[in-house]
Protein backbone atom coordinates (compact mmCIF):
# COMPACT_ATOMS: atom_id res chain seq x y z
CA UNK A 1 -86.10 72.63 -171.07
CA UNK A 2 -86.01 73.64 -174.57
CA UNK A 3 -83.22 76.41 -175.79
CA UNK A 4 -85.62 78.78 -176.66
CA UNK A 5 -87.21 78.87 -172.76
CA UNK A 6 -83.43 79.20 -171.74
CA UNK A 7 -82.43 82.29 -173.45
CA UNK A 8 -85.47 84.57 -171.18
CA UNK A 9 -83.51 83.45 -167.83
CA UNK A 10 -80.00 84.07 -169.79
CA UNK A 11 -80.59 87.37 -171.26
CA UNK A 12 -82.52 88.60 -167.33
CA UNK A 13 -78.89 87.01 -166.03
CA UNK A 14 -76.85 89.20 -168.13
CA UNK A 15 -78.85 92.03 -167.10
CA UNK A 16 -78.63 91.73 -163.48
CA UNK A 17 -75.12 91.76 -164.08
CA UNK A 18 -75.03 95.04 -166.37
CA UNK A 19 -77.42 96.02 -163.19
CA UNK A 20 -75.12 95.34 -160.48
CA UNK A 21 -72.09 96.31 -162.24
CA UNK A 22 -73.78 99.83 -162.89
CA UNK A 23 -74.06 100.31 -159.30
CA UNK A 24 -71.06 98.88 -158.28
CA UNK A 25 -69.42 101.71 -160.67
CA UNK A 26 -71.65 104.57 -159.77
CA UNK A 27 -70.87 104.00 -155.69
CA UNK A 28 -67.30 104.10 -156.55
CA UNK A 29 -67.51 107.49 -158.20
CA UNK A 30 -69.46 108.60 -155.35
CA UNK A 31 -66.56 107.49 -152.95
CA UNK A 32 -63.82 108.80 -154.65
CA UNK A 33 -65.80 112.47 -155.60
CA UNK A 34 -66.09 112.81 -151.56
CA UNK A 35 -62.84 111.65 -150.92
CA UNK A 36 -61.29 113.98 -153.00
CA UNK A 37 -63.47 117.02 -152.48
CA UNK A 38 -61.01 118.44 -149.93
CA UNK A 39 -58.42 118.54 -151.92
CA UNK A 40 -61.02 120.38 -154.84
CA UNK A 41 -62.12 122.94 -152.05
CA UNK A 42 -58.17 123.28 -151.75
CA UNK A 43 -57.39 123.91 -154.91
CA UNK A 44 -60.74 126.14 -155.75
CA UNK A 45 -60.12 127.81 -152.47
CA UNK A 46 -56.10 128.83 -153.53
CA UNK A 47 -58.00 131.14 -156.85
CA UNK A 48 -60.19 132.89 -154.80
CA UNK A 49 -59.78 136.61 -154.73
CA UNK A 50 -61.00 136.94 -150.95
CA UNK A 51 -59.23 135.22 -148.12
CA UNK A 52 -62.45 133.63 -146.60
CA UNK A 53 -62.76 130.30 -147.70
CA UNK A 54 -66.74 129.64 -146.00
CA UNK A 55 -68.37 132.39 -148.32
CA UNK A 56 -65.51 131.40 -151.45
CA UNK A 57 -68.09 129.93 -154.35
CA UNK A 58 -67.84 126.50 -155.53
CA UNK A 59 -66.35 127.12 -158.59
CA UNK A 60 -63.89 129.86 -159.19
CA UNK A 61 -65.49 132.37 -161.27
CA UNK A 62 -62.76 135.32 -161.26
CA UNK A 63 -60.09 133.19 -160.51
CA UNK A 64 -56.53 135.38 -159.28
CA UNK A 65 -53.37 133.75 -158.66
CA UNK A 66 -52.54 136.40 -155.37
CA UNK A 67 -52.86 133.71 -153.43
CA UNK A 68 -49.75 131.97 -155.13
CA UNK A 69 -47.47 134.75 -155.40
CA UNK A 70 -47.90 135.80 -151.85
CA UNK A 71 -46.95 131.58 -151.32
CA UNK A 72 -44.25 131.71 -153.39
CA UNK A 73 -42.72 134.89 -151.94
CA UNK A 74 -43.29 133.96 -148.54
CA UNK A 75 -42.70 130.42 -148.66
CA UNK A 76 -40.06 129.59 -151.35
CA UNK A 77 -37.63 129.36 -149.24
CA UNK A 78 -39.18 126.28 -147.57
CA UNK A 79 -40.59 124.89 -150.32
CA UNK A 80 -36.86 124.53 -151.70
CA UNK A 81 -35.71 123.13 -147.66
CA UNK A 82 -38.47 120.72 -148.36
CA UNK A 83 -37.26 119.54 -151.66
CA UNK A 84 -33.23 119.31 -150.10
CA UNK A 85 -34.06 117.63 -147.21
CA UNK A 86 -36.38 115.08 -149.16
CA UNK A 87 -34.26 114.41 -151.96
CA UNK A 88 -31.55 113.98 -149.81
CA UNK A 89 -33.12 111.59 -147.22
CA UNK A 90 -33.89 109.72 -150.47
CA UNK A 91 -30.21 109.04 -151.45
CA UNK A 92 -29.20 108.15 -147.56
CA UNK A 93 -32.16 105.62 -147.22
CA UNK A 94 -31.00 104.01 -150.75
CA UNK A 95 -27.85 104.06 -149.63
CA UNK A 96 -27.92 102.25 -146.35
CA UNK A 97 -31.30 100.17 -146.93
CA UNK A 98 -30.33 98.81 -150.67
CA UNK A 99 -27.12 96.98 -149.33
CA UNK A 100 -29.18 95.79 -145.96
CA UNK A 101 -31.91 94.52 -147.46
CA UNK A 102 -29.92 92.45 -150.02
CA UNK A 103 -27.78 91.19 -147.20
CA UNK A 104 -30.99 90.11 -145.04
CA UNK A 105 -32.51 88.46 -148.46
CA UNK A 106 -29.20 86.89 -149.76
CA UNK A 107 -27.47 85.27 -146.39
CA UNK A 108 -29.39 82.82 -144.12
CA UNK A 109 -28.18 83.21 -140.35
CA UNK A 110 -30.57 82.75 -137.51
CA UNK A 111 -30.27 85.75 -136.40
CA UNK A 112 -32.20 87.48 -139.58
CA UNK A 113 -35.65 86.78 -138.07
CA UNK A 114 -34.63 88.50 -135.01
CA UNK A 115 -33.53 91.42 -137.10
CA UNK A 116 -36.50 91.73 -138.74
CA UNK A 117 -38.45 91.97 -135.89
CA UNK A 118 -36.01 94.74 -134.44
CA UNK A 119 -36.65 96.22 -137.86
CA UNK A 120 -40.87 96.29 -137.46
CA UNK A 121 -40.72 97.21 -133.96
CA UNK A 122 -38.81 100.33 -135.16
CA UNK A 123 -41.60 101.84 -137.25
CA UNK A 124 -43.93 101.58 -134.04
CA UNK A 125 -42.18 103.86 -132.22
CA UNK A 126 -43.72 107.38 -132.24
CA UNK A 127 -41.84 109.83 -134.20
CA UNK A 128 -42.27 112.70 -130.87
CA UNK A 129 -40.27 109.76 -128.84
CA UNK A 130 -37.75 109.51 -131.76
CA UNK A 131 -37.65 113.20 -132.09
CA UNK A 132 -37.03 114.06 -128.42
CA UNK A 133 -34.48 111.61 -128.24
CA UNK A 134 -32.76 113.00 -130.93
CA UNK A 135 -32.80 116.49 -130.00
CA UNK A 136 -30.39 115.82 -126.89
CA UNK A 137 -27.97 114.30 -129.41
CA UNK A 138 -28.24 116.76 -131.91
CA UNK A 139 -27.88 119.85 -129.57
CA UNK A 140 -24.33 118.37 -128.28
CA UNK A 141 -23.40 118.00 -131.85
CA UNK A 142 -24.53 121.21 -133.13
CA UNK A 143 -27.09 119.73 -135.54
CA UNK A 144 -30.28 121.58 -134.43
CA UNK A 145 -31.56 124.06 -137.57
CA UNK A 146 -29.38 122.19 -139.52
CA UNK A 147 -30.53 120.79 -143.00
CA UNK A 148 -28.21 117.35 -142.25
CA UNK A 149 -29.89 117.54 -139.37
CA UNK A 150 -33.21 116.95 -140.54
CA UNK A 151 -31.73 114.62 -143.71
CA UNK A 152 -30.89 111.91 -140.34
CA UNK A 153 -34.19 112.06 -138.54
CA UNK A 154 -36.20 111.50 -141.76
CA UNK A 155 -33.78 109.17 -143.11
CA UNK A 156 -34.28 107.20 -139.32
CA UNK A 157 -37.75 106.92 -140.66
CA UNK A 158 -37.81 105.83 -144.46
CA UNK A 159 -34.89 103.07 -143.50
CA UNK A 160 -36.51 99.87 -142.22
CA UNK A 161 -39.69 100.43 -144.22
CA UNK A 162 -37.51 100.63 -147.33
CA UNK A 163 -35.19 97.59 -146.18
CA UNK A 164 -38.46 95.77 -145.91
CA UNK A 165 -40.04 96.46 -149.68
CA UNK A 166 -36.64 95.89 -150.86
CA UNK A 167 -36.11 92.83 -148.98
CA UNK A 168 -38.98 91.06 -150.03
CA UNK A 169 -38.15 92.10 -153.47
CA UNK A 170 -34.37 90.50 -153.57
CA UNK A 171 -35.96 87.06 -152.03
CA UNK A 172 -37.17 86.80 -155.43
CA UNK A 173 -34.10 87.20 -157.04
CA UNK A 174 -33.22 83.30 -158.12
CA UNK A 175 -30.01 82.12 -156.52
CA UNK A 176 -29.01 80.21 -160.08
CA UNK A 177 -28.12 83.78 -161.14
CA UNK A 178 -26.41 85.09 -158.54
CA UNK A 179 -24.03 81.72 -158.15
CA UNK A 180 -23.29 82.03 -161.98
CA UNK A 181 -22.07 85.64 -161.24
CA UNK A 182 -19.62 84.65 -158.16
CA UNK A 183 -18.67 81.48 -160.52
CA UNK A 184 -17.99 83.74 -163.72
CA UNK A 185 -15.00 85.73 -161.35
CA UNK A 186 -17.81 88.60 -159.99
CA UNK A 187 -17.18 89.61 -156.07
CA UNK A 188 -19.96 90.29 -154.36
CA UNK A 189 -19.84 93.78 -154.64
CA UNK A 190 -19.62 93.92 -158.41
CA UNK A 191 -22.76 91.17 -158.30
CA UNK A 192 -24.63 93.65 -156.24
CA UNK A 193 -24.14 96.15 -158.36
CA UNK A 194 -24.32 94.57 -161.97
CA UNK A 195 -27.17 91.98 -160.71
CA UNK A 196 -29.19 92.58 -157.99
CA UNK A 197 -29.87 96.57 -158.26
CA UNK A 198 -31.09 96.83 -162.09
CA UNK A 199 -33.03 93.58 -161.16
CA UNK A 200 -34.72 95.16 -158.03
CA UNK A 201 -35.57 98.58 -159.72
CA UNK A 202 -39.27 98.75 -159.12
CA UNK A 203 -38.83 97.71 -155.75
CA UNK A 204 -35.62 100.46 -155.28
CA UNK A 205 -37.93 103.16 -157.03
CA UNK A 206 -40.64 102.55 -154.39
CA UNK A 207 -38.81 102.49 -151.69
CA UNK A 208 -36.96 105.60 -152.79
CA UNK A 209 -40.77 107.45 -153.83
CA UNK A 210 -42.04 106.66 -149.81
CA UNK A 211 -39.05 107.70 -148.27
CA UNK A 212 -39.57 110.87 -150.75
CA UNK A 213 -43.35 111.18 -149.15
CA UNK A 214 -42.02 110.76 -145.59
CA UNK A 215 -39.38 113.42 -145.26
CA UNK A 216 -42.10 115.80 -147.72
CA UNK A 217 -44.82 115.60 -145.51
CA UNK A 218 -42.55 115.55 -141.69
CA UNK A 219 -43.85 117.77 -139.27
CA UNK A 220 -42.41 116.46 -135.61
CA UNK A 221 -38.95 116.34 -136.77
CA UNK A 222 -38.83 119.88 -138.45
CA UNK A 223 -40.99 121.14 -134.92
CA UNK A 224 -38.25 119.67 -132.63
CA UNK A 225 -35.09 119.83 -134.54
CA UNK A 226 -35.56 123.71 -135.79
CA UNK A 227 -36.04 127.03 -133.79
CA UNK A 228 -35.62 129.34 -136.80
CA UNK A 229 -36.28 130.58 -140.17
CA UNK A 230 -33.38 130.01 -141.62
CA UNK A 231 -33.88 126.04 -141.73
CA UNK A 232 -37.71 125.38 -142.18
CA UNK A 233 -39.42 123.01 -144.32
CA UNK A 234 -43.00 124.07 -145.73
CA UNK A 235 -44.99 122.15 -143.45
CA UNK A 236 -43.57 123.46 -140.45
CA UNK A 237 -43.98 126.72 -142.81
CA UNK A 238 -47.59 126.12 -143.18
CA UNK A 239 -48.23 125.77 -139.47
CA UNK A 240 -46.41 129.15 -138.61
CA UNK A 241 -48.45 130.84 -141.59
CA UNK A 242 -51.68 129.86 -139.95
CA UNK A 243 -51.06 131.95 -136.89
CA UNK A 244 -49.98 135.10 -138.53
CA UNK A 245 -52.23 135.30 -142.20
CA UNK A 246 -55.45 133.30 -140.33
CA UNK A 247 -57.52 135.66 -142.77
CA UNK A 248 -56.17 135.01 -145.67
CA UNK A 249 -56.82 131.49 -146.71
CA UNK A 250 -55.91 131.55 -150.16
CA UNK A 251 -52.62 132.02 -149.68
CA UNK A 252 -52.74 129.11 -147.14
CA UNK A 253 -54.61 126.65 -149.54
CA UNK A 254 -52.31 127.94 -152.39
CA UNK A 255 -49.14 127.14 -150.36
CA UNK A 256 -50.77 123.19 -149.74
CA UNK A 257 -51.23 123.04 -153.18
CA UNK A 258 -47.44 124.01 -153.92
CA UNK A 259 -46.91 121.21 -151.04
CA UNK A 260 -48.62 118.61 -152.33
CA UNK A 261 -47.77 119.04 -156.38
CA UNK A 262 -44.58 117.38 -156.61
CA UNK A 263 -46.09 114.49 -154.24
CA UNK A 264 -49.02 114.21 -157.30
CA UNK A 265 -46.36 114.31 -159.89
CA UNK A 266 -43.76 112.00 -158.57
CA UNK A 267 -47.41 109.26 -157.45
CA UNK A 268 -48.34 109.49 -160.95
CA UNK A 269 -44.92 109.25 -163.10
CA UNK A 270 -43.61 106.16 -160.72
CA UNK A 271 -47.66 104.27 -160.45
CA UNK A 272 -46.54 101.80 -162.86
CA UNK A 273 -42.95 101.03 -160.72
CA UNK A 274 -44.73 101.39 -157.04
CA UNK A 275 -47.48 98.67 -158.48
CA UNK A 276 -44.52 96.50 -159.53
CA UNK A 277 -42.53 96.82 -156.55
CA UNK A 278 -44.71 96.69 -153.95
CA UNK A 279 -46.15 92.83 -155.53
CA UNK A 280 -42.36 91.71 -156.77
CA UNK A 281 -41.86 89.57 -153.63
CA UNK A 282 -45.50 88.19 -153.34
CA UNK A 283 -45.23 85.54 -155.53
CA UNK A 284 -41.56 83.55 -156.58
């Protein structure tokens, strides 16, 4: 076959490729533009002037920002529960799961597997069983409507999955470096803290950013564990709203888009550290 005869079934090649790669791109738009239509319809739906979201218009025309102020005035209050009991589930998962997870990476006993497994079979329990369990506890110590409370049960949740990311992440961590640290005069504390935590910072950052997202978006444990105003996170605010201003849907839609901003904001600034730490311990 002469070169010239070849370049007809090279060129038609290339093209097919172009072809299928022009698809392949246009379905993905496609997906994504109906996955995130909801949260468009939320968003367009929070500047409507009228509280009925089926006759709203699909684009905003005379956009008004009522909804927001009545969200603001009637749900600041749990907006800033939300962000206490979120940022401080955050610091009590670090704290406990940071120190485990470098202790399940770093020693080898035979009992680690079984740990492990205790540790997965934990995040298959429901949260309603977890909740009613706890709310025995917490009425005998006076914990119900209680912001510490609600830091414990979400905390209960973010632990094992963030001793796991973490774990996986330390495995990685070569043992030449450590020994050198303990040989050098370092205790294992000060190794743990001068070694393994700035090394394991993607993997700490992502473990910190879902236990963020779990306590944000809890619903059972602020149901159970609260019975008042004075202690309610804006989910559990959201679901109370529903009942009372039914008719007024912008002010619903522009309280979920309050709720789900910082969410957006903390996904986006921490994408490059959650890519990082989530593949650290895939490959030594």
């Amino acid at each position: 076959m002469t070169v010239a005869a070849a370049r007809p079934r090279l060129v038609s090649r290339r093209t097919l490729r172009k072809s299928s790669s022009g698809l392949h791109t246009a379905f993905g738009i496609v997906l994504i533009a109906i996955m995130l239509f909801p949260v468009y319809w939320m968003v367009n739906s929070s500047f409507q002037p009228s509280g009925n979201t089926l006759t709203a218009d699909f684009f905003p025309w005379n956009p008004s920002l009522a909804g927001y102020t009545e969200a603001l005035r009637t749900q600041g209050a749990n907006l800033l529960t939300s962000v206490i009991v979120s940022l401080g589930s955050v610091a009590l998962c670090l704290l406990i799961a940071t120190p485990a997870a470098y202790a399940l990476a770093r020693f080898r006993f035979r009992w680690i597997s079984i740990g492990l497994m205790a540790i997965i079979i934990t995040q298959m329990i429901p949260s309603i069983v977890i909740a009613n369990a706890l709310y025995t506890a917490y009425n005998d110590l006076g914990l119900i409507n209680s912001l510490l409370g609600l830091i414990l049960a979400d905390s209960s949740h973010g632990i094992p999955f963030a001793i796991l990311i973490m774990r996986a992440s330390m495995m990685s961590i070569p043992v030449s470096i450590l020994e050198a640290a303990l040989v050098d005069g370092a205790s294992q504390m000060r190794t743990f803290v001068s070694i393994v935590i700035p090394v394991s910072r993607n993997s700490i950052i992502t473990a910190g950013l879902f236990c963020f997202l779990f306590a944000w978006s809890d619903f059972v444990f602020a149901l159970t564990l609260t019975t008042t105003e004075a202690v309610r996170p804006v989910t559990l605010g959201i679901y109370q709203y529903l009942g009372i201003e039914v008719g007024f849907w912008n002010v619903v839609m522009a309280t979920a888009a309050l709720a789900t901003l910082p969410a957006i904001l903390l996904l986006v600034l921490a994408q490059k550290y959650i890519a990082a730490g989530a593949t650290s311990g895939a490959v030594k």
